[in-house]
PDB file of N, CA and C in Angstrom:
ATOM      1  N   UNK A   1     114.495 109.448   0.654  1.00  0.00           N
ATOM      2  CA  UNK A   1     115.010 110.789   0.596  1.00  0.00           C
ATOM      3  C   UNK A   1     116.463 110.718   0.130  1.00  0.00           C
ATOM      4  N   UNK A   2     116.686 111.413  -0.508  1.00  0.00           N
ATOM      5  CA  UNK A   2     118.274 111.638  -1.523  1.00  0.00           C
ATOM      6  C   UNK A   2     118.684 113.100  -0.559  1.00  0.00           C
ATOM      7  N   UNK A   3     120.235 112.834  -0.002  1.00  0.00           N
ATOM      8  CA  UNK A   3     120.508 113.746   0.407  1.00  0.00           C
ATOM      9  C   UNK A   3     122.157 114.186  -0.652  1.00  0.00           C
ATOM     10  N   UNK A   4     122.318 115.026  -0.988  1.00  0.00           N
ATOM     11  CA  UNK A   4     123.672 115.600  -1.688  1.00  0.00           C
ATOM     12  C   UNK A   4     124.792 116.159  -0.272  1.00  0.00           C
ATOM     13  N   UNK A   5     125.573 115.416  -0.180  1.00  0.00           N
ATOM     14  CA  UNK A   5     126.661 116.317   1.049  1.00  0.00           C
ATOM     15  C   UNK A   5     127.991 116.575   0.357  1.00  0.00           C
ATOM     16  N   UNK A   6     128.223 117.868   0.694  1.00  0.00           N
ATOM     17  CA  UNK A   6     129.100 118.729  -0.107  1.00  0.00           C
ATOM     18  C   UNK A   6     130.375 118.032  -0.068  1.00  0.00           C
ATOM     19  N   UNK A   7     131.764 118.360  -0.081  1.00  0.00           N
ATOM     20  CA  UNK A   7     132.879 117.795  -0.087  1.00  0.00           C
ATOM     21  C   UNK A   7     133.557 118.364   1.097  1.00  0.00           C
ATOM     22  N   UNK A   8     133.492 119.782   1.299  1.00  0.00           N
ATOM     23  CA  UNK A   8     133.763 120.371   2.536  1.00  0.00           C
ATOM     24  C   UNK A   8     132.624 119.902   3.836  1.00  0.00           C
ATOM     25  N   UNK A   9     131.522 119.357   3.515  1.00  0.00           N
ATOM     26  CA  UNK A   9     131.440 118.807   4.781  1.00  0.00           C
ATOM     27  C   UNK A   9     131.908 117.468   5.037  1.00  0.00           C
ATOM     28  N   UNK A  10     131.944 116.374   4.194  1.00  0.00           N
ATOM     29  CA  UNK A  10     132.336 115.110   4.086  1.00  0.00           C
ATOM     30  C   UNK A  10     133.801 115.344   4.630  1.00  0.00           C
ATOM     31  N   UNK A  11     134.432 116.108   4.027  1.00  0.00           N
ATOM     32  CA  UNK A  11     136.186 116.863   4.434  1.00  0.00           C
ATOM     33  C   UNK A  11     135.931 116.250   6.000  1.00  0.00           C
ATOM     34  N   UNK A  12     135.078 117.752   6.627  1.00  0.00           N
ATOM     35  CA  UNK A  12     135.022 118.088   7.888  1.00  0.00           C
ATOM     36  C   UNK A  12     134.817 116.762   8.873  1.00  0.00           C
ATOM     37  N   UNK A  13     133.943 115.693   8.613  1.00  0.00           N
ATOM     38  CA  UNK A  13     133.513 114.805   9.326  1.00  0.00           C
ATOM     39  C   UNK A  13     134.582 113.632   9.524  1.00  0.00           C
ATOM     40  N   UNK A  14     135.696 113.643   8.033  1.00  0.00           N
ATOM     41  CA  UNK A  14     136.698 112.509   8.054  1.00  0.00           C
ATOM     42  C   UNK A  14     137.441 112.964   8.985  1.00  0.00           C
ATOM     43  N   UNK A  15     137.630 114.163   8.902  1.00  0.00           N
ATOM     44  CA  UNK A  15     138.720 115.145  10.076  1.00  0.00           C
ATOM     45  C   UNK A  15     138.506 114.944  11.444  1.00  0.00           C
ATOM     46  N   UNK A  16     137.327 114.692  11.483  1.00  0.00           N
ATOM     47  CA  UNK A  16     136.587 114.140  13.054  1.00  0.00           C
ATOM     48  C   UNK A  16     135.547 114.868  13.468  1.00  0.00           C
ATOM     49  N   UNK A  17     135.247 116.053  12.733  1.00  0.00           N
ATOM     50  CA  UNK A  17     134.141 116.979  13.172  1.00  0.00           C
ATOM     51  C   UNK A  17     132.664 116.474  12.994  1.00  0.00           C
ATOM     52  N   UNK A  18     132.505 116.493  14.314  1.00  0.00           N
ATOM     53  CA  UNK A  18     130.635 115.928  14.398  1.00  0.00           C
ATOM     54  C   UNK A  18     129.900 117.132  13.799  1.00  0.00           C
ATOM     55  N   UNK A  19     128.794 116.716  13.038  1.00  0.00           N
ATOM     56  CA  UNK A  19     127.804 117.748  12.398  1.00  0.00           C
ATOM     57  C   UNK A  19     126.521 117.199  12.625  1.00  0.00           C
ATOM     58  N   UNK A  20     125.502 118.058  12.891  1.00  0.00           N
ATOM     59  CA  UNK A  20     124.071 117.593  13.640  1.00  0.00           C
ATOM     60  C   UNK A  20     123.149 118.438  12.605  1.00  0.00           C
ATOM     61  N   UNK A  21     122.486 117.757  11.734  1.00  0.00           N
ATOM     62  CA  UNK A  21     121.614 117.818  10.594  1.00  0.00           C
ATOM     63  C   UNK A  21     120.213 118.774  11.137  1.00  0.00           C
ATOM     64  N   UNK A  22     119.783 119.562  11.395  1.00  0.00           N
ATOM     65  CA  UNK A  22     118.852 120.288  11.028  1.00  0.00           C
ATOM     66  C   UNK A  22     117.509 120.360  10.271  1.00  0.00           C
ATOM     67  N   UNK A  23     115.970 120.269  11.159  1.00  0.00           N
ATOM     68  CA  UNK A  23     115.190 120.827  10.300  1.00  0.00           C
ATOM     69  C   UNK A  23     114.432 121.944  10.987  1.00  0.00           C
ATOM     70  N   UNK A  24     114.501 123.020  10.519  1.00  0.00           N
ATOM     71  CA  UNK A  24     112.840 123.750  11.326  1.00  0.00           C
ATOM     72  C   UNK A  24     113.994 124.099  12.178  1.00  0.00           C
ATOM     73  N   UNK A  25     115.138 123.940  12.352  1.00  0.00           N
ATOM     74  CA  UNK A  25     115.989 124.300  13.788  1.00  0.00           C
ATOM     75  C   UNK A  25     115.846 123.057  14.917  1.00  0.00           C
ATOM     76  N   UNK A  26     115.329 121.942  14.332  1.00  0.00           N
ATOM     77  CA  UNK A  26     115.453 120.316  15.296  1.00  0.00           C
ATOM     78  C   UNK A  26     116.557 119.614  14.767  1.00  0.00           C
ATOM     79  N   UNK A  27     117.287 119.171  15.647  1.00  0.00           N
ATOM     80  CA  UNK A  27     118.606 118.327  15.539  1.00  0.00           C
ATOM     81  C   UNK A  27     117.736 117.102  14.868  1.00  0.00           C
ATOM     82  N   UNK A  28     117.841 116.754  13.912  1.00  0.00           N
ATOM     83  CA  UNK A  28     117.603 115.373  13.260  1.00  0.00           C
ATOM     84  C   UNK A  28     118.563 114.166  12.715  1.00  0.00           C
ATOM     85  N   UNK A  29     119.476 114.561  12.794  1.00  0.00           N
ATOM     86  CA  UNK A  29     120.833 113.578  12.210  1.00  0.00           C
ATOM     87  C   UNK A  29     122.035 114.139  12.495  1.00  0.00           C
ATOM     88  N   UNK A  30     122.685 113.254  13.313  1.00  0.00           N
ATOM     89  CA  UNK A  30     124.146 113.235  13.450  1.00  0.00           C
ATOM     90  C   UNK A  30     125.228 112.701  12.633  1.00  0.00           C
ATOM     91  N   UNK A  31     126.587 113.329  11.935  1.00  0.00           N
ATOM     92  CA  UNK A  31     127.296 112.749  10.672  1.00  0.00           C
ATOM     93  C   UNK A  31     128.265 112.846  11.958  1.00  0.00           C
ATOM     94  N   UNK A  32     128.930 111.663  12.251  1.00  0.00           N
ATOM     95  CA  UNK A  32     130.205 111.443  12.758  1.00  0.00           C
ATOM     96  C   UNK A  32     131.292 110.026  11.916  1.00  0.00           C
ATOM     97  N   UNK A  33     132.354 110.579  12.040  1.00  0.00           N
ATOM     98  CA  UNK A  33     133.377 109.554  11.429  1.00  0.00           C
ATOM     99  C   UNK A  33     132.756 108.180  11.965  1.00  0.00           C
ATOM    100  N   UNK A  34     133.245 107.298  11.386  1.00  0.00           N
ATOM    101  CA  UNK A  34     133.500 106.040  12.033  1.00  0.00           C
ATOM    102  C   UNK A  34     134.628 105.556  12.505  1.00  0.00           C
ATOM    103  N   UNK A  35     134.802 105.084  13.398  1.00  0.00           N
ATOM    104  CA  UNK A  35     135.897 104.322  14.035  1.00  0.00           C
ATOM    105  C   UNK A  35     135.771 103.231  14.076  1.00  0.00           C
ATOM    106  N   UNK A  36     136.544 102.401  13.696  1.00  0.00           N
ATOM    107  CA  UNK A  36     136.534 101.083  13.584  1.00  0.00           C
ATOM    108  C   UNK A  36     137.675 100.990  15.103  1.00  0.00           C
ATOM    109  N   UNK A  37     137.080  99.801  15.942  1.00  0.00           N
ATOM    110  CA  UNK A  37     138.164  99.673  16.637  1.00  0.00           C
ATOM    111  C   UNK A  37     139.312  98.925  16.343  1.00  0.00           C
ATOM    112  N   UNK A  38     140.804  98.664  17.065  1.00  0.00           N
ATOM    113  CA  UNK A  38     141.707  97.880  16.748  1.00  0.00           C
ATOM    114  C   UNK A  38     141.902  97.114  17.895  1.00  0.00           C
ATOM    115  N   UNK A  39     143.063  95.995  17.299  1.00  0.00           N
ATOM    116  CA  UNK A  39     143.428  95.142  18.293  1.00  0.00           C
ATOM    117  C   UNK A  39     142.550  94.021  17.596  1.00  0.00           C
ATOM    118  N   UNK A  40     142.914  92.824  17.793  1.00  0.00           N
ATOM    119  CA  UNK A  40     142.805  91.332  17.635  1.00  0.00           C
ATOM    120  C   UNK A  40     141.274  91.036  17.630  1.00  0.00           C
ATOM    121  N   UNK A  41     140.295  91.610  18.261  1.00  0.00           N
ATOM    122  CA  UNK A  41     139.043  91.087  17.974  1.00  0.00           C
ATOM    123  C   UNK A  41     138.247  92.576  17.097  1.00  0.00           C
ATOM    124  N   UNK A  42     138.888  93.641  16.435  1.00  0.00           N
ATOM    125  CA  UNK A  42     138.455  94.593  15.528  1.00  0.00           C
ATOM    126  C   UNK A  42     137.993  93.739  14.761  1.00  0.00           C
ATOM    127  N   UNK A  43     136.923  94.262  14.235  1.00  0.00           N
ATOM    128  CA  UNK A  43     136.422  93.950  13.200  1.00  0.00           C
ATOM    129  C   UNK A  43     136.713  95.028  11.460  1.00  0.00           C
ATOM    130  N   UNK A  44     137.181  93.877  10.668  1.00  0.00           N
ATOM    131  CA  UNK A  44     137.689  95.242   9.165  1.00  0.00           C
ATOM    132  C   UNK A  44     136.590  95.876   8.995  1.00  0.00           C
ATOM    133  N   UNK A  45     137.176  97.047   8.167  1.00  0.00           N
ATOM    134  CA  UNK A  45     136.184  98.376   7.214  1.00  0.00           C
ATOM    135  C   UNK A  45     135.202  97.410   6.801  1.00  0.00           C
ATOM    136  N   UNK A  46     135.198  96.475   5.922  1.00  0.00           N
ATOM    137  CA  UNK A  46     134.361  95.826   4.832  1.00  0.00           C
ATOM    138  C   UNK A  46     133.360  94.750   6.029  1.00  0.00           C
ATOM    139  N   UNK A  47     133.797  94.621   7.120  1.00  0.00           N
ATOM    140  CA  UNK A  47     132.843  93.725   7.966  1.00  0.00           C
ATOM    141  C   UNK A  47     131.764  94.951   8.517  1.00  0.00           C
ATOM    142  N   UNK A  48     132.485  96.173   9.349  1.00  0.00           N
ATOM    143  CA  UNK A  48     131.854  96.900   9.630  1.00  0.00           C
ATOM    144  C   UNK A  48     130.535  97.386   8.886  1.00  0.00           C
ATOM    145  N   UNK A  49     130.826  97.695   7.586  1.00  0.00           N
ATOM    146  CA  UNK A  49     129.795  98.367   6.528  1.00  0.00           C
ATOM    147  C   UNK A  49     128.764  96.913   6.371  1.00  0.00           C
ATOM    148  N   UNK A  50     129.423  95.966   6.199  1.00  0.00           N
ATOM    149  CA  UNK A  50     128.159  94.823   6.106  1.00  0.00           C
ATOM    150  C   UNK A  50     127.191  94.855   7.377  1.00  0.00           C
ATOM    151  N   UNK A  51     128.194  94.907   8.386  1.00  0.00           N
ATOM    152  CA  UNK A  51     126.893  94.870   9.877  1.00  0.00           C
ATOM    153  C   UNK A  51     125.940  96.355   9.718  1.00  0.00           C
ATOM    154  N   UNK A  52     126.816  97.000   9.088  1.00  0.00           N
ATOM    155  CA  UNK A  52     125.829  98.695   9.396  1.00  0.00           C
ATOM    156  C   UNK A  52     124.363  98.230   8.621  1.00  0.00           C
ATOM    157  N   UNK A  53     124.805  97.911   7.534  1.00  0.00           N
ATOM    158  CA  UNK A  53     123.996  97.100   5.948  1.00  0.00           C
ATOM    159  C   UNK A  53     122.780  96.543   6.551  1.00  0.00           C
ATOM    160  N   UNK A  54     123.329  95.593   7.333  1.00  0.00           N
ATOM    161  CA  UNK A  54     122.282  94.761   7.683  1.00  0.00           C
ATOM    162  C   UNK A  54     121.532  94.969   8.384  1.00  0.00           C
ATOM    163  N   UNK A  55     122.118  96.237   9.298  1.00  0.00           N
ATOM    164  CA  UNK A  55     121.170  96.695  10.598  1.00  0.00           C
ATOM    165  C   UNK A  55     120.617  97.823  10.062  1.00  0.00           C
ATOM    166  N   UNK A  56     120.069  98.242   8.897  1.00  0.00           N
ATOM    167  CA  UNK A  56     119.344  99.163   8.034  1.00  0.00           C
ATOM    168  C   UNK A  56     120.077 100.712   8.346  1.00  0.00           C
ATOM    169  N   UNK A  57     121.188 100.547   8.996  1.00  0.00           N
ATOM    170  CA  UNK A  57     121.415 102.029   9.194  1.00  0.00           C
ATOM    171  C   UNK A  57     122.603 103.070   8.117  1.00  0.00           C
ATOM    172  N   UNK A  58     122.674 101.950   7.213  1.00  0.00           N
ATOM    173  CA  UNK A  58     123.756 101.869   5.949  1.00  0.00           C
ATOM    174  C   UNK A  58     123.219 101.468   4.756  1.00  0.00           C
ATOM    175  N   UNK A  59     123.008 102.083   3.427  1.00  0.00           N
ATOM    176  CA  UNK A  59     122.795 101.379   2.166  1.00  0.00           C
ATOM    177  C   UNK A  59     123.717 101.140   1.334  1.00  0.00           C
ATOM    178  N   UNK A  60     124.400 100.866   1.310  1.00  0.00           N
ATOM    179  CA  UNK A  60     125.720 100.364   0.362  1.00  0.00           C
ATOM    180  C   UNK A  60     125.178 100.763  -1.059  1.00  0.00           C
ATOM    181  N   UNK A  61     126.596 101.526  -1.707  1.00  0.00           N
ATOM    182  CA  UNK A  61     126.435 101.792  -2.839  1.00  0.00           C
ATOM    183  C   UNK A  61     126.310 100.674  -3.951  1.00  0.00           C
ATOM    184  N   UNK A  62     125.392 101.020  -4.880  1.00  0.00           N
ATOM    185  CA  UNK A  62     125.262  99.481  -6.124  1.00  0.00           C
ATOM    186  C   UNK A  62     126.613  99.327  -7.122  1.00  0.00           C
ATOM    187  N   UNK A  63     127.247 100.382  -6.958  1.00  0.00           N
ATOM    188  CA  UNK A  63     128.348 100.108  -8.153  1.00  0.00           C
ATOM    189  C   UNK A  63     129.506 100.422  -7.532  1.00  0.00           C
ATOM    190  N   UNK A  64     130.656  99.753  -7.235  1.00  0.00           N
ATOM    191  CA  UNK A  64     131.875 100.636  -6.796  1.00  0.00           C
ATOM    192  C   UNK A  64     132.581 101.557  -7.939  1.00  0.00           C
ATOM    193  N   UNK A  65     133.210 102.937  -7.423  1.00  0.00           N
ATOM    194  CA  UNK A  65     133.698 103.841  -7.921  1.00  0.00           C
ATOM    195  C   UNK A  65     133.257 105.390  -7.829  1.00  0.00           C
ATOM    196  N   UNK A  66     133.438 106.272  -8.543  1.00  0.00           N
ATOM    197  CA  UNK A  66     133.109 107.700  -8.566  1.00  0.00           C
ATOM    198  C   UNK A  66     131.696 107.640  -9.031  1.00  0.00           C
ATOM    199  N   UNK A  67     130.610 108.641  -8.671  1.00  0.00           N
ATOM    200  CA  UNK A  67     129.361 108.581  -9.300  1.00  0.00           C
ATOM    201  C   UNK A  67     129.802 109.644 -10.744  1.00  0.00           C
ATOM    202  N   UNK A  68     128.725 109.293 -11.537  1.00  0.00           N
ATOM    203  CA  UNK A  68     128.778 110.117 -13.395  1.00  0.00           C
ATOM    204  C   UNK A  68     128.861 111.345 -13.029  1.00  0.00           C
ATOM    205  N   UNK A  69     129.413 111.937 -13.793  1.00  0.00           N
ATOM    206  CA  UNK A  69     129.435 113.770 -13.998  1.00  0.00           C
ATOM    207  C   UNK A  69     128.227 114.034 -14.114  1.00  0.00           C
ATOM    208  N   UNK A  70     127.896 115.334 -12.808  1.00  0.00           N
ATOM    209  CA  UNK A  70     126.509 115.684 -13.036  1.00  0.00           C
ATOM    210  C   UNK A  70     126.349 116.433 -13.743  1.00  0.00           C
ATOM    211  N   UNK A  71     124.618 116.673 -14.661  1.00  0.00           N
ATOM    212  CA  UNK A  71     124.264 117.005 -15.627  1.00  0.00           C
ATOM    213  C   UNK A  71     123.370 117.937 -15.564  1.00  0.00           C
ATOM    214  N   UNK A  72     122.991 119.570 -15.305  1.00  0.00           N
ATOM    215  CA  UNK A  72     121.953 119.900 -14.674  1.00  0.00           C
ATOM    216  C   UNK A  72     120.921 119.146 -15.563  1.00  0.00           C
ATOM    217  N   UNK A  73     119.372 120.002 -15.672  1.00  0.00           N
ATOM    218  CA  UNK A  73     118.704 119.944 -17.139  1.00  0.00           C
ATOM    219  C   UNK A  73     118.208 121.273 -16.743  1.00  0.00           C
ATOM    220  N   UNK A  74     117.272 121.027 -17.905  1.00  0.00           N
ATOM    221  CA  UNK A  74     117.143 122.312 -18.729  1.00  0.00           C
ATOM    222  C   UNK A  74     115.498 123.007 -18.300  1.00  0.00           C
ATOM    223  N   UNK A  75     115.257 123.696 -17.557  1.00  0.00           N
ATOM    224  CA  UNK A  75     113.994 123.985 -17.327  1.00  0.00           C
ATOM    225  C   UNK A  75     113.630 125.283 -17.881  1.00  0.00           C
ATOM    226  N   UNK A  76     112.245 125.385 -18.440  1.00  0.00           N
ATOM    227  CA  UNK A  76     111.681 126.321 -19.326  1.00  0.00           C
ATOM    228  C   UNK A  76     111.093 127.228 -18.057  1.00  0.00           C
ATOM    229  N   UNK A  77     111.294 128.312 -19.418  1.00  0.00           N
ATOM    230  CA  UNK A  77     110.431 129.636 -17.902  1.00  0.00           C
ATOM    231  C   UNK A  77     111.086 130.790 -18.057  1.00  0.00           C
ATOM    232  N   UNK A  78     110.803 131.531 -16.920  1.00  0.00           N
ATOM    233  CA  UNK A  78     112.197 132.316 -16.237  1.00  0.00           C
ATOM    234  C   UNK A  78     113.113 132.437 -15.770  1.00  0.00           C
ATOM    235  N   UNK A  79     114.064 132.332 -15.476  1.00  0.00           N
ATOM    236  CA  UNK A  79     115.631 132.616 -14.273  1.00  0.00           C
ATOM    237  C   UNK A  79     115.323 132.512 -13.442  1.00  0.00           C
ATOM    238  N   UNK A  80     115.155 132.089 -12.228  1.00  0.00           N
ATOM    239  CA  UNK A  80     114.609 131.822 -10.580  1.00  0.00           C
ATOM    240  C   UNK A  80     115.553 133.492 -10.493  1.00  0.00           C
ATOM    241  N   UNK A  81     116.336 134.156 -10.476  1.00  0.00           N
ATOM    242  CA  UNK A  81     116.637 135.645 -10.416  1.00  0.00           C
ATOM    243  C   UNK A  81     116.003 136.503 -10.709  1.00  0.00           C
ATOM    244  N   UNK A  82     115.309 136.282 -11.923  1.00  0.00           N
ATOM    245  CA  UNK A  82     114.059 137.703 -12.636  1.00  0.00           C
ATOM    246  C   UNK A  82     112.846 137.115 -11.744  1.00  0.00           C
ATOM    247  N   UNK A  83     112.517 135.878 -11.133  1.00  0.00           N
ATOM    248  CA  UNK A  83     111.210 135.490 -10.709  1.00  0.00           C
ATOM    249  C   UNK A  83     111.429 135.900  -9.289  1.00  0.00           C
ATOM    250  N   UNK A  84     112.275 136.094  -8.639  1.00  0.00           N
ATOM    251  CA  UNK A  84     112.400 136.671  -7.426  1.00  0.00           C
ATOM    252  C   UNK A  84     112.709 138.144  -7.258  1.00  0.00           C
ATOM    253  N   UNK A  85     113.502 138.899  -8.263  1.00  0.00           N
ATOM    254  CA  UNK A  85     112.838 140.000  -8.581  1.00  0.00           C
ATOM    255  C   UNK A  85     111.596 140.405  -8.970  1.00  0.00           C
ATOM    256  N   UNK A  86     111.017 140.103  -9.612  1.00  0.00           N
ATOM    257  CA  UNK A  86     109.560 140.504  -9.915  1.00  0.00           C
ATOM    258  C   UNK A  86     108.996 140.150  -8.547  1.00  0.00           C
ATOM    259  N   UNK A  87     108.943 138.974  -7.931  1.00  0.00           N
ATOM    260  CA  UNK A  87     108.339 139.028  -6.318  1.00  0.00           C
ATOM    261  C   UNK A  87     108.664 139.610  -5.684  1.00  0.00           C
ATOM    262  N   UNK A  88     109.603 140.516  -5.502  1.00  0.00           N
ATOM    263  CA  UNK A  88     110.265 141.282  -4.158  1.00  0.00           C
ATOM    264  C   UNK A  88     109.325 142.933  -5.105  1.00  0.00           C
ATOM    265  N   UNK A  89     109.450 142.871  -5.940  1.00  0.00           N
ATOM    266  CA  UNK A  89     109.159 144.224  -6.130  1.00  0.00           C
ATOM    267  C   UNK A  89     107.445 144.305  -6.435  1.00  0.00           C
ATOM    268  N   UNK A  90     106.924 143.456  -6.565  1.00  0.00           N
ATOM    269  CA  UNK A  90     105.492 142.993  -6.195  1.00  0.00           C
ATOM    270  C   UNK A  90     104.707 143.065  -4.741  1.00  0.00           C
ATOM    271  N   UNK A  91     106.219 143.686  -3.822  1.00  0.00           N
ATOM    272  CA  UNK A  91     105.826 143.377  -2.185  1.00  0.00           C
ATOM    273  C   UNK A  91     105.308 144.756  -1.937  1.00  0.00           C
TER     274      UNK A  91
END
């Protein structure tokens, strides 16, 4: 499953705000910051993400950097606007 998370929520979660993912109205996923702890036996950012990695609860991105400018495409048809007009007035 491919999930897209906006920038204002990614914002919200670095800020510290816990967010609890939703389906049907069931709590299914929790987005909280990470904290890395400190002090002499912390473990770094880059150790942390390897243990997450390994414990399947992290997929590490394949390329470092920004992802490509997205591109919609092009779908034939109607406007999802005239097709939901014509359904509402079909009711």
């Amino acid at each position: 499953m491919r999930i897209t998370i906006s920038r204002g929520l990614m914002r919200a979660v670095r800020r510290g705000t816990e967010v609890v993912l939703t389906e049907r109205s069931r709590p299914v996923a929790r987005l909280t910051r990470i904290e890395a702890p400190t002090g002499p036996e912390a473990e770094t950012t880059a150790d942390l993400l390897r243990r997450l990695n390994e414990q399947g609860l992290l997929r590490c991105a394949a390329k470092a950097g920004p992802l490509p400018p997205w591109k919609p495409r092009k779908i034939a048809g109607a406007p999802l606007s005239e097709t939901v007009r014509v359904e509402r007035e079909d009711r």
